[in-house]
C-alpha atoms as a PDB file:
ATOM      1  CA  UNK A   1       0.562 -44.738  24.232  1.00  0.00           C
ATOM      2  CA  UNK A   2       1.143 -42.021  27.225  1.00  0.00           C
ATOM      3  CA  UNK A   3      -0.675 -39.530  27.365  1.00  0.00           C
ATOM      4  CA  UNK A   4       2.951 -37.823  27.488  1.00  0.00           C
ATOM      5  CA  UNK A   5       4.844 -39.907  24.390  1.00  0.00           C
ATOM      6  CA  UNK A   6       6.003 -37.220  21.848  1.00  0.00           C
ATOM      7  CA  UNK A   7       6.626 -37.757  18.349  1.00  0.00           C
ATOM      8  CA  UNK A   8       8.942 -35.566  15.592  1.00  0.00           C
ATOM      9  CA  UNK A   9       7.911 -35.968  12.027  1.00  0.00           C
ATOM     10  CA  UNK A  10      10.580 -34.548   9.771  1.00  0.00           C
ATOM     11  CA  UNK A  11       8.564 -32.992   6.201  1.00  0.00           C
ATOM     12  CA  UNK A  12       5.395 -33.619   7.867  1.00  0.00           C
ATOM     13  CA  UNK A  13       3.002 -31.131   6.377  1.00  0.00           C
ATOM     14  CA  UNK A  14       2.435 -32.971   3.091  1.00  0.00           C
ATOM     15  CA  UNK A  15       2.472 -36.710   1.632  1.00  0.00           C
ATOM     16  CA  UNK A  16       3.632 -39.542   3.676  1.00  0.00           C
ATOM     17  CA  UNK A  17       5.294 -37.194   6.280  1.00  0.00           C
ATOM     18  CA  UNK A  18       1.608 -35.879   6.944  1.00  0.00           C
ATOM     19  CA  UNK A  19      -0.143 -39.404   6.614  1.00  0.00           C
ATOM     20  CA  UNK A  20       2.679 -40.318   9.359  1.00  0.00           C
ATOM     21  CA  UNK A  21       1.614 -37.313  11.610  1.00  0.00           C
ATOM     22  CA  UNK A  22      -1.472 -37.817  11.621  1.00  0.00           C
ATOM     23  CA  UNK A  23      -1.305 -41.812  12.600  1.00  0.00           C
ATOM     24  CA  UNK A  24       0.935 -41.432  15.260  1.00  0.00           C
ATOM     25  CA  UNK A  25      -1.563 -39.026  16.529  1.00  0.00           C
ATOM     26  CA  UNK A  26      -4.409 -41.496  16.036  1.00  0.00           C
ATOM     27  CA  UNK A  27      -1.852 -44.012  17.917  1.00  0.00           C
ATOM     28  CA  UNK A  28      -1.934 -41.476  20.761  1.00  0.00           C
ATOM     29  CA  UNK A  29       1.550 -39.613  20.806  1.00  0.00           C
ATOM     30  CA  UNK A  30       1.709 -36.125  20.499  1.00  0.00           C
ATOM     31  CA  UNK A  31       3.349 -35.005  17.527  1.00  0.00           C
ATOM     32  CA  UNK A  32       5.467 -32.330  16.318  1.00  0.00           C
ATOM     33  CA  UNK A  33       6.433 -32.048  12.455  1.00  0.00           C
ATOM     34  CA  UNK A  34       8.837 -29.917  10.202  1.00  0.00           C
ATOM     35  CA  UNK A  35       8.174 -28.094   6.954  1.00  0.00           C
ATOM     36  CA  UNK A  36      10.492 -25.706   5.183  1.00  0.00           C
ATOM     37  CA  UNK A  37       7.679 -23.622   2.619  1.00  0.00           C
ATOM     38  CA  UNK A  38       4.456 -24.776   3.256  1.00  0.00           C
ATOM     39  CA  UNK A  39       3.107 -23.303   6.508  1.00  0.00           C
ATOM     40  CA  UNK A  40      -0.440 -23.376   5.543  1.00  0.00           C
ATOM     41  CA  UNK A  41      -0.299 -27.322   5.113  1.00  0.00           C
ATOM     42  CA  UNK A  42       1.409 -27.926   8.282  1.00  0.00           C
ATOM     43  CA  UNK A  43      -0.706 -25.571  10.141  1.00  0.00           C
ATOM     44  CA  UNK A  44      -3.773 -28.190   8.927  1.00  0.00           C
ATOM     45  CA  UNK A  45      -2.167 -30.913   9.612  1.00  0.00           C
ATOM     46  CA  UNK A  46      -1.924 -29.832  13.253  1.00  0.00           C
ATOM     47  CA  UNK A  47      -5.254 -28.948  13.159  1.00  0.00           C
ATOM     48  CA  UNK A  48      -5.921 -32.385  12.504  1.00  0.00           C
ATOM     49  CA  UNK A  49      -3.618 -33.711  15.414  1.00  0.00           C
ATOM     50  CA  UNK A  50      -5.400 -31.443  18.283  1.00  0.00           C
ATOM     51  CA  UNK A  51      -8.710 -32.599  16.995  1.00  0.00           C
ATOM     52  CA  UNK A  52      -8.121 -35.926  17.431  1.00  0.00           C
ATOM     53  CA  UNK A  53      -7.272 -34.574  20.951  1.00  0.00           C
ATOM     54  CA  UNK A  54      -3.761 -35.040  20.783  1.00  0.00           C
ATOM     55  CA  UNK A  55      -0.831 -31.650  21.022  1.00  0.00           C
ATOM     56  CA  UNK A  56       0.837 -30.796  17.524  1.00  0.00           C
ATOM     57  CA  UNK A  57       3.917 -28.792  17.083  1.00  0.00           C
ATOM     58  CA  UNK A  58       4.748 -27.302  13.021  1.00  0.00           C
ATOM     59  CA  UNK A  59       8.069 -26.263  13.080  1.00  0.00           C
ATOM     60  CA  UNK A  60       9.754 -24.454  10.507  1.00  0.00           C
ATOM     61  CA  UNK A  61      13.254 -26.352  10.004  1.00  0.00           C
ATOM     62  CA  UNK A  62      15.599 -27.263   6.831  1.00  0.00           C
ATOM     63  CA  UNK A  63      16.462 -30.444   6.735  1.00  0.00           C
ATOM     64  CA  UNK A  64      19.276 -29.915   4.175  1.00  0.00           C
ATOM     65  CA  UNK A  65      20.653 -26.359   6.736  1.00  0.00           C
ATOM     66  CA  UNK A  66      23.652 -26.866   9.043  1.00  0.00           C
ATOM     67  CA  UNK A  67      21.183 -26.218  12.021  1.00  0.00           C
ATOM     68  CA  UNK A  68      18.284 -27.281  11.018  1.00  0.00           C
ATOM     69  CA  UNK A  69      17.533 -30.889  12.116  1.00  0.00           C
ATOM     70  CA  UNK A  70      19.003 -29.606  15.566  1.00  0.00           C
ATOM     71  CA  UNK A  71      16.840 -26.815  15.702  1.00  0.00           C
ATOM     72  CA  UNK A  72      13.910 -28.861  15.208  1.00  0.00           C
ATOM     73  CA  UNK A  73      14.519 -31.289  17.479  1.00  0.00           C
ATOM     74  CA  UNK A  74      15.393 -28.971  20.182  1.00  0.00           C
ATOM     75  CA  UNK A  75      12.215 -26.800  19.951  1.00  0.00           C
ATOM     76  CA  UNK A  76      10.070 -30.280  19.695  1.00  0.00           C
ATOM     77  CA  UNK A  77      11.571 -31.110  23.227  1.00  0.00           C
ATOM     78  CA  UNK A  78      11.102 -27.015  24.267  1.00  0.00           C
ATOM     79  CA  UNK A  79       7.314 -27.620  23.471  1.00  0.00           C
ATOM     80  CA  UNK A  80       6.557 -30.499  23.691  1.00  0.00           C
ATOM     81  CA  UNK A  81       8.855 -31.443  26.730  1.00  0.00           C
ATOM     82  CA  UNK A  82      10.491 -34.977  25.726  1.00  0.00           C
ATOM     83  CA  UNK A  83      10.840 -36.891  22.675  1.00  0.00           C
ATOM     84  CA  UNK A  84      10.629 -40.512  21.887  1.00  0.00           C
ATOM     85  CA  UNK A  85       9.974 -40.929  18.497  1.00  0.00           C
ATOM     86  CA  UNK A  86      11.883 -40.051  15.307  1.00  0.00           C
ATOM     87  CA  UNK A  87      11.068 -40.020  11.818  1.00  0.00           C
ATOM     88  CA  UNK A  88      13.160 -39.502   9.105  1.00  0.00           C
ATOM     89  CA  UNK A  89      11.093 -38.238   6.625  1.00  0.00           C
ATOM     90  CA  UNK A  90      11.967 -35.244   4.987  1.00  0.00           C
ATOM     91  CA  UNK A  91      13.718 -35.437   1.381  1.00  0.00           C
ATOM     92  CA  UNK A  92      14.790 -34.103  -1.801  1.00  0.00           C
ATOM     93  CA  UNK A  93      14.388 -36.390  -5.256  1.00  0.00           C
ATOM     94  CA  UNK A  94      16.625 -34.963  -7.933  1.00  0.00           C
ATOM     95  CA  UNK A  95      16.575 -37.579 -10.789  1.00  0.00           C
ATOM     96  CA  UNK A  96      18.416 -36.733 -14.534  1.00  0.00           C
ATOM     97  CA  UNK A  97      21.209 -37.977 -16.415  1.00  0.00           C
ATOM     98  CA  UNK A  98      24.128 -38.462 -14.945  1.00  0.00           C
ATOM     99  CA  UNK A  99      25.788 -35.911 -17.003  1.00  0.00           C
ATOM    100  CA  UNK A 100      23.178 -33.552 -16.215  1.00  0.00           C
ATOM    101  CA  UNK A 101      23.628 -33.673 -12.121  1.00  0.00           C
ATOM    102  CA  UNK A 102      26.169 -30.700 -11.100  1.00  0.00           C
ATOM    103  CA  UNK A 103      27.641 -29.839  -7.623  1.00  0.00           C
ATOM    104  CA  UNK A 104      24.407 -28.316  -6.527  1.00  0.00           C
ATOM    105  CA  UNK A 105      22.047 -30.991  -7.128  1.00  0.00           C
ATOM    106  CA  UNK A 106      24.603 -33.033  -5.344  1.00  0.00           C
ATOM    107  CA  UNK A 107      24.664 -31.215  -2.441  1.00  0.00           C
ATOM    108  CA  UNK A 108      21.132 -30.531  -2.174  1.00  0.00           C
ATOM    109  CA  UNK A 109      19.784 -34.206  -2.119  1.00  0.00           C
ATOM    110  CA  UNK A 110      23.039 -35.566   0.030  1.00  0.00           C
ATOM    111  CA  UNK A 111      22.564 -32.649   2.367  1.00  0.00           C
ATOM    112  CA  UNK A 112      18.863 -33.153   3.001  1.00  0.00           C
ATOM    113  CA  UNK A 113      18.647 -37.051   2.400  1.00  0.00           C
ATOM    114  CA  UNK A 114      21.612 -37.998   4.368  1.00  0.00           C
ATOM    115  CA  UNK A 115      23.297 -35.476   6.068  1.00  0.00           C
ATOM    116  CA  UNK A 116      19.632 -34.340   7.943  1.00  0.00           C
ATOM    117  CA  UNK A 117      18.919 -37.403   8.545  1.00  0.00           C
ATOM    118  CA  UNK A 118      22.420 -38.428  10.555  1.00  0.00           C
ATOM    119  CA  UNK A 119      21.830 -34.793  12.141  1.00  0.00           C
ATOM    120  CA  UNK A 120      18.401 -35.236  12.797  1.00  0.00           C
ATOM    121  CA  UNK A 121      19.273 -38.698  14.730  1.00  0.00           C
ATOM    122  CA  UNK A 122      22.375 -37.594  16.547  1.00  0.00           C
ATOM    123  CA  UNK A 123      20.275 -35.128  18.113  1.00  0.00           C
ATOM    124  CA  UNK A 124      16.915 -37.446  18.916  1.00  0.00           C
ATOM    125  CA  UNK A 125      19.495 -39.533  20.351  1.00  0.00           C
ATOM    126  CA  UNK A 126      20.481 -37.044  22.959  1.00  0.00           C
ATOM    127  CA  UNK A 127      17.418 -36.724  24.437  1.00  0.00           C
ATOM    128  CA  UNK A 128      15.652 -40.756  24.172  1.00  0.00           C
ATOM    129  CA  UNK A 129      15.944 -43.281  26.674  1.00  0.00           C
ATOM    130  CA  UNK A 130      14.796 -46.896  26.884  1.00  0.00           C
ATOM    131  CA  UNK A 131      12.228 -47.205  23.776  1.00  0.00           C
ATOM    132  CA  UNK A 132      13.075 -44.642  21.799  1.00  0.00           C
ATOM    133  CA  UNK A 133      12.515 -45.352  18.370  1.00  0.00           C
ATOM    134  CA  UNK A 134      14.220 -43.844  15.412  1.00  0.00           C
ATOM    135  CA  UNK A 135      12.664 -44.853  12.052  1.00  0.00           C
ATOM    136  CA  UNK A 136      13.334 -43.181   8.442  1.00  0.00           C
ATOM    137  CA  UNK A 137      12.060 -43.290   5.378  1.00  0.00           C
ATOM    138  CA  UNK A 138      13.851 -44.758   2.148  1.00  0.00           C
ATOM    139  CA  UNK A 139      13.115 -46.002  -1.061  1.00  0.00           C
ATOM    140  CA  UNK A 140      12.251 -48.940  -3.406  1.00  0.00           C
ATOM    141  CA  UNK A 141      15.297 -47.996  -5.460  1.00  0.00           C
ATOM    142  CA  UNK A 142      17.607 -49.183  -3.108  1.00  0.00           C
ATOM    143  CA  UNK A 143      16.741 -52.738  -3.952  1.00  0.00           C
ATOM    144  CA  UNK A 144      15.723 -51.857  -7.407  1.00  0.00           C
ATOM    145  CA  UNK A 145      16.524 -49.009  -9.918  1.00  0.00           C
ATOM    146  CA  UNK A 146      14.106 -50.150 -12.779  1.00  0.00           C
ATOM    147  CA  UNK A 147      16.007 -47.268 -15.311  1.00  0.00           C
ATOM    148  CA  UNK A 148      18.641 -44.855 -15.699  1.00  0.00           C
ATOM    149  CA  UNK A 149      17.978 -41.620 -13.999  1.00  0.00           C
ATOM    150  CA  UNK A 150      18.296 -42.049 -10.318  1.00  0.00           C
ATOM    151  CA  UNK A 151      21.577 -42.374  -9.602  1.00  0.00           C
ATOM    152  CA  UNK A 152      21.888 -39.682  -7.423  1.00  0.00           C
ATOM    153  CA  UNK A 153      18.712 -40.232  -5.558  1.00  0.00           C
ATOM    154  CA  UNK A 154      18.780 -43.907  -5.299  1.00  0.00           C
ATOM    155  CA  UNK A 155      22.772 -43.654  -3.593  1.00  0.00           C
ATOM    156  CA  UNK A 156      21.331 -41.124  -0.724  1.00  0.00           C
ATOM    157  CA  UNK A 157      18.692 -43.475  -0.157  1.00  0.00           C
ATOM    158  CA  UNK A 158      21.245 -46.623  -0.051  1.00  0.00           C
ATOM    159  CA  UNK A 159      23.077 -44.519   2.733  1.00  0.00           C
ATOM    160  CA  UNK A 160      20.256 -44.911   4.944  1.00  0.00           C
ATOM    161  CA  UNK A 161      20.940 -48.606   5.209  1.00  0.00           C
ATOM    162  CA  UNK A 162      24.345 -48.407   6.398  1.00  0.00           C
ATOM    163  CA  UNK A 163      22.774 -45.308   8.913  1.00  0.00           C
ATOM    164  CA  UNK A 164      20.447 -47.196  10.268  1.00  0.00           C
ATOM    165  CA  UNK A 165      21.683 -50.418  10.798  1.00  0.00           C
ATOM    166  CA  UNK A 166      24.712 -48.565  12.865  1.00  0.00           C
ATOM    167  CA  UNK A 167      22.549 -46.636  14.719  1.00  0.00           C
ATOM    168  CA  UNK A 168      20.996 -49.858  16.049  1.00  0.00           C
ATOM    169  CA  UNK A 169      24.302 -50.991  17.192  1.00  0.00           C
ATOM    170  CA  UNK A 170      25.331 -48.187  18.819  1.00  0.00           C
ATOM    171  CA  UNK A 171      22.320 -46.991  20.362  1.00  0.00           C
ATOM    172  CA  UNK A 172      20.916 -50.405  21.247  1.00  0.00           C
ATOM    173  CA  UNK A 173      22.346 -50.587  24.389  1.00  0.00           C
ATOM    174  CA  UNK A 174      20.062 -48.024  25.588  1.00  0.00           C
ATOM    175  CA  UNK A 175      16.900 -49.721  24.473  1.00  0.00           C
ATOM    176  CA  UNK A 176      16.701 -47.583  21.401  1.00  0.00           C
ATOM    177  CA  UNK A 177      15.946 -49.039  18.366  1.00  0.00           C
ATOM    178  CA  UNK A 178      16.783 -47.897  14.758  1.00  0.00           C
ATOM    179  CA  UNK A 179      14.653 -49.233  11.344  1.00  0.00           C
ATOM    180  CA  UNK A 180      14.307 -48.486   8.198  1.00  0.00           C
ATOM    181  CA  UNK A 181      10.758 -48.038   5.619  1.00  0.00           C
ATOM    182  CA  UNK A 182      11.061 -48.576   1.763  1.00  0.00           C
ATOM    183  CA  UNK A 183       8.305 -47.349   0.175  1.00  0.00           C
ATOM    184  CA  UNK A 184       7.777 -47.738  -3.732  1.00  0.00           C
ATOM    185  CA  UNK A 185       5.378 -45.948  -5.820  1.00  0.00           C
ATOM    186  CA  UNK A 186       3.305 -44.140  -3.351  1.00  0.00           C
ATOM    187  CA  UNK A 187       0.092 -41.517  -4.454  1.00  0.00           C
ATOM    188  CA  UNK A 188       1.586 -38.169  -3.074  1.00  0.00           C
ATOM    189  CA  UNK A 189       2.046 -34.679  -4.335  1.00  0.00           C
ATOM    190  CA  UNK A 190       5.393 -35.713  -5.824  1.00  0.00           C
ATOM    191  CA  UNK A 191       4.583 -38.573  -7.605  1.00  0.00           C
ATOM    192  CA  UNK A 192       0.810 -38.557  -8.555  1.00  0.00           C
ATOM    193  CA  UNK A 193      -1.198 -41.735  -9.328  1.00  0.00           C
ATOM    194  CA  UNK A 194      -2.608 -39.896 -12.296  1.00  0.00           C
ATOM    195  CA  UNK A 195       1.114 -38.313 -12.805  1.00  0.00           C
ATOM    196  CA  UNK A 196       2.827 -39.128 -16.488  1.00  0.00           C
ATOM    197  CA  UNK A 197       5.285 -41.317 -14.810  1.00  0.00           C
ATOM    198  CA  UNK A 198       2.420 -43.472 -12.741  1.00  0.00           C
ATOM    199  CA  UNK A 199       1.734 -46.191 -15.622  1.00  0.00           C
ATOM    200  CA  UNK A 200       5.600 -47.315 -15.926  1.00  0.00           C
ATOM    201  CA  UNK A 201       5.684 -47.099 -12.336  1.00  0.00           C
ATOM    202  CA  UNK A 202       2.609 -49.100 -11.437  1.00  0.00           C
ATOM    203  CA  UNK A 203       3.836 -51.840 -14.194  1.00  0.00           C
ATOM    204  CA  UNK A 204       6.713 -52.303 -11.802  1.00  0.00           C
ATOM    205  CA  UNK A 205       4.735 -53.151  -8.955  1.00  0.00           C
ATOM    206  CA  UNK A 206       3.664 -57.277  -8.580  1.00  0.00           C
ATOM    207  CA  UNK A 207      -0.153 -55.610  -7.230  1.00  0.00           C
ATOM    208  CA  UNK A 208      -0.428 -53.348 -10.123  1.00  0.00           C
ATOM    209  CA  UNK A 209      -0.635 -49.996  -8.236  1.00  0.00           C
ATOM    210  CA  UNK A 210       0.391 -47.113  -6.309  1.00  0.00           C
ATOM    211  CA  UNK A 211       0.430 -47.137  -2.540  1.00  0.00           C
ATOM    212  CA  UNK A 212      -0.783 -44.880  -0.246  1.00  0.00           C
ATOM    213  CA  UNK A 213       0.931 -42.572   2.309  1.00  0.00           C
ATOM    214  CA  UNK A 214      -1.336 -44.184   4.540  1.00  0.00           C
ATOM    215  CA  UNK A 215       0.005 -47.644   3.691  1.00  0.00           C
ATOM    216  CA  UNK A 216       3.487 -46.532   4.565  1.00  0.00           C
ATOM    217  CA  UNK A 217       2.271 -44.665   7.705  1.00  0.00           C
ATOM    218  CA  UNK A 218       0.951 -48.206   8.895  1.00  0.00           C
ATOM    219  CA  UNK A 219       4.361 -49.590   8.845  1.00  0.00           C
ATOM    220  CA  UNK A 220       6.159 -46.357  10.717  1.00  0.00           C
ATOM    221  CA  UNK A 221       3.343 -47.177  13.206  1.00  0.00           C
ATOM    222  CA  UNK A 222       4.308 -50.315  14.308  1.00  0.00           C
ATOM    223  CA  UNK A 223       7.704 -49.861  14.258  1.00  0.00           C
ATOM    224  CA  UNK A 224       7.359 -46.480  16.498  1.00  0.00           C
ATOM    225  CA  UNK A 225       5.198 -49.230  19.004  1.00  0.00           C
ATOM    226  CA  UNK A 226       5.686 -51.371  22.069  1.00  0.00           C
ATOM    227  CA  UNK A 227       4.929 -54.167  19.276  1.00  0.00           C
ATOM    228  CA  UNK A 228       8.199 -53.864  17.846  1.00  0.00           C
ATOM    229  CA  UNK A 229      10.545 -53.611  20.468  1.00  0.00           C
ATOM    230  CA  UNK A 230      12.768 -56.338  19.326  1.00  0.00           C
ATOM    231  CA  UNK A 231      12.998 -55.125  15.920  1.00  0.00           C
ATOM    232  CA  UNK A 232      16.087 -53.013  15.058  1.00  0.00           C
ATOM    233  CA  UNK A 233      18.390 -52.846  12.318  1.00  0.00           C
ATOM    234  CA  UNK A 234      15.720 -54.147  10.217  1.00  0.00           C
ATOM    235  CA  UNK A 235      14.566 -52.712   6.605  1.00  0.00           C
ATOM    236  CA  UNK A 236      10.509 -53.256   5.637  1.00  0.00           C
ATOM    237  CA  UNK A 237       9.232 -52.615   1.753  1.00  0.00           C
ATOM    238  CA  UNK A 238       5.998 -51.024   1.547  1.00  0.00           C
ATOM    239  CA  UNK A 239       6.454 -51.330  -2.269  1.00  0.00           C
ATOM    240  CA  UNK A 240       3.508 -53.311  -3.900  1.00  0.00           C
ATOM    241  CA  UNK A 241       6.209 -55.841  -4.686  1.00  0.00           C
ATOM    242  CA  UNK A 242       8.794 -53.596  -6.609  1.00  0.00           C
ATOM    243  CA  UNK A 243      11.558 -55.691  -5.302  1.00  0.00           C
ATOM    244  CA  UNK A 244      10.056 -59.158  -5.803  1.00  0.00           C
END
């Protein structure tokens, strides 16, 4: 890539937002990334970015606030002086009964999961031109929720379908393109390989395992490259066969 091609990770200082971060770096774009508490991790992972000789931006941004996707993407382009690159990664997972789900959970998840994500890409959109890639993260529940539970999660993530594949239409004229990652069971903070949930989950899977953030980080890769440039509109699994 450029030496100049910048990057904004959205919940990039842990899990698959980090593993994301740091391969984009590796794939030569300079990368900026948003956390909300955990300053110490994002401060590493830039640390990580510079070393491998590349500039890192941590920016401290709520996905789920009124303001923050825009704030984030405006002090990315203050810093960092352009962006080409979007991912949607930041999220909230909120999974009960449905009788147990009030207002608040409601607005939490929706407000982060979908409401910062159309944010977030409104205002990447402002400032791409031809190539500009906008790719966010989903979930394997969209095509398959194995148990009750995740109603309210798996119907944020569902909206990111309809997001994305209108984003491609209306922003393909400029040579932008808009896709979408599903990742299943993936070994992160939030859902442990060793975690008391991980053998149900990995029984799900047709390999028998978790992923990795990495894993998932390969597929953002190529679809933030000159590889994919005729790819839009398009949803990938990363999800060890969880839909099959």
């Amino acid at each position: 890539m450029n030496g100049n091609t910048v990057a904004l990770v959205t919940g990039g200082s842990r899990g698959i937002g980090a593993a994301t971060a740091l391969r984009l770096a590796e794939d030569g774009f300079d990368v900026a990334l948003t956390y909300v508490n955990g300053a110490g991790l994002a401060a590493e992972v830039v640390g990580k970015i510079e070393a491998l000789g590349r500039r890192g931006l941590a920016v401290r941004a709520d996905a789920g606030a009124a303001d923050g996707p825009r704030t984030a993407v405006e002090e990315t382009v203050r810093a960092l002086g352009r962006l080409d690159v979007l991912v949607n990664n930041a999220g909230a997972g909120v999974v009960g009964p449905l009788d147990t789900l009030g207002p608040a959970e409601v607005d939490l998840v929706l407000g982060v999961n979908v409401r910062g994500a159309f944010l977030a890409a409104q205002a990447a959109a402002a400032h791409m031109g031809s190539g500009g890639r906008i790719v966010t993260i989903g979930s394997c529940m969209v095509g398959r929720v194995p148990g009750p539970g995740g109603t309210l999660y798996a119907m944020s993530k569902a909206a990111m379908t309809g997001l994305t594949k209108s984003l491609a239409r209306e922003l393909g004229g400029r040579g932008i393109t808009a896709n979408l990652v599903h990742p299943g069971p993936t070994d992160t903070d939030m859902n442990p390989a060793d975690g008391p949930y991980a053998d149900a989950q990995r029984s799900m899977t047709a390999l028998g395992r978790y992923g990795t953030p990495e894993e998932v980080a390969a597929m953002v890769s190529f679809l933030a490259g000159p590889d994919s440039a005729y790819v839009t509109g398009a949803e990938f699994s990363v999800d060890g066969g969880h839909a099959a």
